[in-house]
C-alpha atoms as a PDB file:
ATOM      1  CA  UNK A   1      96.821 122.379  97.074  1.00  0.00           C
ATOM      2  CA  UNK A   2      99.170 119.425  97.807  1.00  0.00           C
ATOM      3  CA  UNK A   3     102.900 119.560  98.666  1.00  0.00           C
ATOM      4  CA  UNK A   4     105.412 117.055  98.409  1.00  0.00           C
ATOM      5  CA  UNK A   5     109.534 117.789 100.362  1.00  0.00           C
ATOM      6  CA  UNK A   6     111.927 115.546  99.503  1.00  0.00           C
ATOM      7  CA  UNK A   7     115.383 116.378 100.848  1.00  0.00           C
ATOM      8  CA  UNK A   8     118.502 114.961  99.576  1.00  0.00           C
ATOM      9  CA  UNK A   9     121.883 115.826 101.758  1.00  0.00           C
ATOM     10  CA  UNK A  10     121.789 119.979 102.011  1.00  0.00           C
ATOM     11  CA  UNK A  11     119.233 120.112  99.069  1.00  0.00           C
ATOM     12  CA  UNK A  12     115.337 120.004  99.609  1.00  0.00           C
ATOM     13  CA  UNK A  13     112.904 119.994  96.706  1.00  0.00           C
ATOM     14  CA  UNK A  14     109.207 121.085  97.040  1.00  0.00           C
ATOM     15  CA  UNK A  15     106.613 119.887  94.601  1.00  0.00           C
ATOM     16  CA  UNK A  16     103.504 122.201  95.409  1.00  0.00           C
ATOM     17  CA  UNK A  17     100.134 121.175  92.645  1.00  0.00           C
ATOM     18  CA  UNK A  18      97.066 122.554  92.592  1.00  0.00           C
ATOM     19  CA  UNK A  19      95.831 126.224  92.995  1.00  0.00           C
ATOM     20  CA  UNK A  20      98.205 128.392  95.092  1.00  0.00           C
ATOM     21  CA  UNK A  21      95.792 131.590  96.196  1.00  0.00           C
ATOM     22  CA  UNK A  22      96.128 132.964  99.368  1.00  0.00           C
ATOM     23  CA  UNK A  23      94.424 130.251 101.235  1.00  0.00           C
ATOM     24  CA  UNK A  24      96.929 127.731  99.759  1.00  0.00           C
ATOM     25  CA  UNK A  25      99.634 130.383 100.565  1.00  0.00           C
ATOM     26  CA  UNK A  26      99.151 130.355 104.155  1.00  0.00           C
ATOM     27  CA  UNK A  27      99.969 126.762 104.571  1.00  0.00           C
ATOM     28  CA  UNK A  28     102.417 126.567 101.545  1.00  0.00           C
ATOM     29  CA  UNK A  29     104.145 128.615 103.651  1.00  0.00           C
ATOM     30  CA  UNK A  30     103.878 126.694 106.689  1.00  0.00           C
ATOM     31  CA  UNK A  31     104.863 123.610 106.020  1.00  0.00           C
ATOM     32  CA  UNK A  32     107.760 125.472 103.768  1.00  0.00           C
ATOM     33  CA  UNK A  33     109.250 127.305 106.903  1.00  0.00           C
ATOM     34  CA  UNK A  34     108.953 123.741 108.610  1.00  0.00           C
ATOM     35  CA  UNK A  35     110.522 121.806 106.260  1.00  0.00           C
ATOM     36  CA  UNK A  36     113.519 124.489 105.542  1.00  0.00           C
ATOM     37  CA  UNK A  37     114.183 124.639 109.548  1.00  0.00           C
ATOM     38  CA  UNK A  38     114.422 120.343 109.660  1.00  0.00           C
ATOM     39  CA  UNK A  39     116.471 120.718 106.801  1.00  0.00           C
ATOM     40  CA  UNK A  40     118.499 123.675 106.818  1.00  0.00           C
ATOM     41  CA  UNK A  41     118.923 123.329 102.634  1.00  0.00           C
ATOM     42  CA  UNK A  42     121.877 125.353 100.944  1.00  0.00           C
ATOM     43  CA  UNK A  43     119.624 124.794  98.203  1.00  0.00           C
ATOM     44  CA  UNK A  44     116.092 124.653  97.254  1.00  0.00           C
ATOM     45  CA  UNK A  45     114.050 124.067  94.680  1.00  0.00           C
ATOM     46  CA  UNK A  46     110.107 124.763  94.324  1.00  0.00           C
ATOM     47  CA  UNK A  47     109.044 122.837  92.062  1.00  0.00           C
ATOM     48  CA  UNK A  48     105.685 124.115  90.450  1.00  0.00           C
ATOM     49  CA  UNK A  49     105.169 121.500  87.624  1.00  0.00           C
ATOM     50  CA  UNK A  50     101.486 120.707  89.055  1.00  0.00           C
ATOM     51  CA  UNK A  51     100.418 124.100  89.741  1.00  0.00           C
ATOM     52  CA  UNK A  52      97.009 124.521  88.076  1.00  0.00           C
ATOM     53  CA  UNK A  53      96.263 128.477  88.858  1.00  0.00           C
ATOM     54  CA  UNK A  54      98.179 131.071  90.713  1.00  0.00           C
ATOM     55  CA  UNK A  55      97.610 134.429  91.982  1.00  0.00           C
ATOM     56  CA  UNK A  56      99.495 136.893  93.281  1.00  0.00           C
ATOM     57  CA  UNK A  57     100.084 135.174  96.458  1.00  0.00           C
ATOM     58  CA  UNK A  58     102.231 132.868  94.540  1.00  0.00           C
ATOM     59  CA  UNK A  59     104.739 136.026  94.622  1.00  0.00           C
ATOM     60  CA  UNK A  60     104.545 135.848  98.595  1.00  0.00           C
ATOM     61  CA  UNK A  61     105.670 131.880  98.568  1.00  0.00           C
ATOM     62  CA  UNK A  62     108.650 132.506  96.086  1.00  0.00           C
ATOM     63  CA  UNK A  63     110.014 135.951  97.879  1.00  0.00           C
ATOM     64  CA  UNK A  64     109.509 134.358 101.174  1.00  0.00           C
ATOM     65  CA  UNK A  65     111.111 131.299 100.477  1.00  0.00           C
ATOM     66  CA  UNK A  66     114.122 133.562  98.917  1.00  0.00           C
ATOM     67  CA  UNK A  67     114.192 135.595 101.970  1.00  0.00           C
ATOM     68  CA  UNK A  68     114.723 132.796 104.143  1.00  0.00           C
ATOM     69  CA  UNK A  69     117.430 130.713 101.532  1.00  0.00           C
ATOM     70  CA  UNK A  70     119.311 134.206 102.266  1.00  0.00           C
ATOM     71  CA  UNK A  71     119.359 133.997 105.797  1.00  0.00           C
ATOM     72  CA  UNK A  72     120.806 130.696 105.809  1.00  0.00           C
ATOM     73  CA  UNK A  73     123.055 131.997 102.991  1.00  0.00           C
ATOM     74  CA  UNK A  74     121.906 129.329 100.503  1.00  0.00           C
ATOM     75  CA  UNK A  75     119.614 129.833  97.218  1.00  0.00           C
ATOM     76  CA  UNK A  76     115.985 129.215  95.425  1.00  0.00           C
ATOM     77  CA  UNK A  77     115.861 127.920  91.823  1.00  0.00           C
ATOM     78  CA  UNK A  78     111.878 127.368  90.471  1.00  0.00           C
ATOM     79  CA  UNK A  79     111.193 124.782  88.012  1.00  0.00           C
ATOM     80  CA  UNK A  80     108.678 123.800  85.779  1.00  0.00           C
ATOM     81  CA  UNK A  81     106.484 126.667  86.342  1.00  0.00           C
ATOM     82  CA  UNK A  82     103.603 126.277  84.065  1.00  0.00           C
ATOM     83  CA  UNK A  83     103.021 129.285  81.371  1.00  0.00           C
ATOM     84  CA  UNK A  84     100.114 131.188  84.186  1.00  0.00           C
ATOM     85  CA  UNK A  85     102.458 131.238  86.948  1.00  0.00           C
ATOM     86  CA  UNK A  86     105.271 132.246  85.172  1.00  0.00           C
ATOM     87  CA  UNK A  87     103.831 135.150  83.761  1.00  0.00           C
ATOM     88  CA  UNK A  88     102.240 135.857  87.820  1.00  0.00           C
ATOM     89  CA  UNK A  89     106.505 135.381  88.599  1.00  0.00           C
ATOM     90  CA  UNK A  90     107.678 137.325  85.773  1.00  0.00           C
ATOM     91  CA  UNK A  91     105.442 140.481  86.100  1.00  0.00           C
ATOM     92  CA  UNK A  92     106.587 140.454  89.904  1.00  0.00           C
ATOM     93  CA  UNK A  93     110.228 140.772  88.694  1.00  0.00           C
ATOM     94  CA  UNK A  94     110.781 137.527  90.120  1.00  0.00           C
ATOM     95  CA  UNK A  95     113.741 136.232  87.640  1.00  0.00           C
ATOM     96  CA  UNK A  96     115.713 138.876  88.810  1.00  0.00           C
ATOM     97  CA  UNK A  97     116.034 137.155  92.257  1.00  0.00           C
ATOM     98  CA  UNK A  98     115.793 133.238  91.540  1.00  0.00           C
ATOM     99  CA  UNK A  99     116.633 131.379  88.989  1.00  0.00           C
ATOM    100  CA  UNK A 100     113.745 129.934  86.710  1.00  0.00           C
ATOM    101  CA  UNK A 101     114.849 126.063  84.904  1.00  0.00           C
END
């Protein structure tokens, strides 16, 4: 698992490649709590372009990350989820909360 920020203004972007299964999770989540607190986005975007296999701790990353875009009353978009990890996302319910591009 790799994992790229970039932040730009109030946005920050978040390229995460590889396999996210819970022992990516943990420190997806990590560095993603770090990197929203330096930041403080009004809007993020996880960008899961690279993402070669995802489980259901994918789910965690995506409601977490939503959870904590609420508290700071700002939102999630993902993009580029590859066909597997949508379909992870999608059975979850997942489009219902964040926007998919």
């Amino acid at each position: 698992m790799a994992m790229k920020c970039a932040a730009e203004g109030r946005e920050l972007t978040v390229a995460i490649s590889g396999e996210v299964d819970h022992h990516a999770a943990r420190e997806i989540l990590t560095q993603l709590e770090r990197h929203i607190s330096a930041v403080m986005p009004r809007s993020l975007t996880l960008d899961l372009g690279g993402v070669t296999f995802m489980d259901s701790s994918g789910i965690a990353v995506v409601v977490r990350a939503k959870l904590r875009m609420d508290d700071l009353g700002g939102r999630v978009r993902v993009r580029s989820a590859p066909p597997q990890a949508r379909r992870v996302l999608s059975m979850a319910g997942l489009e219902r909360m964040v926007r998919f591009e």
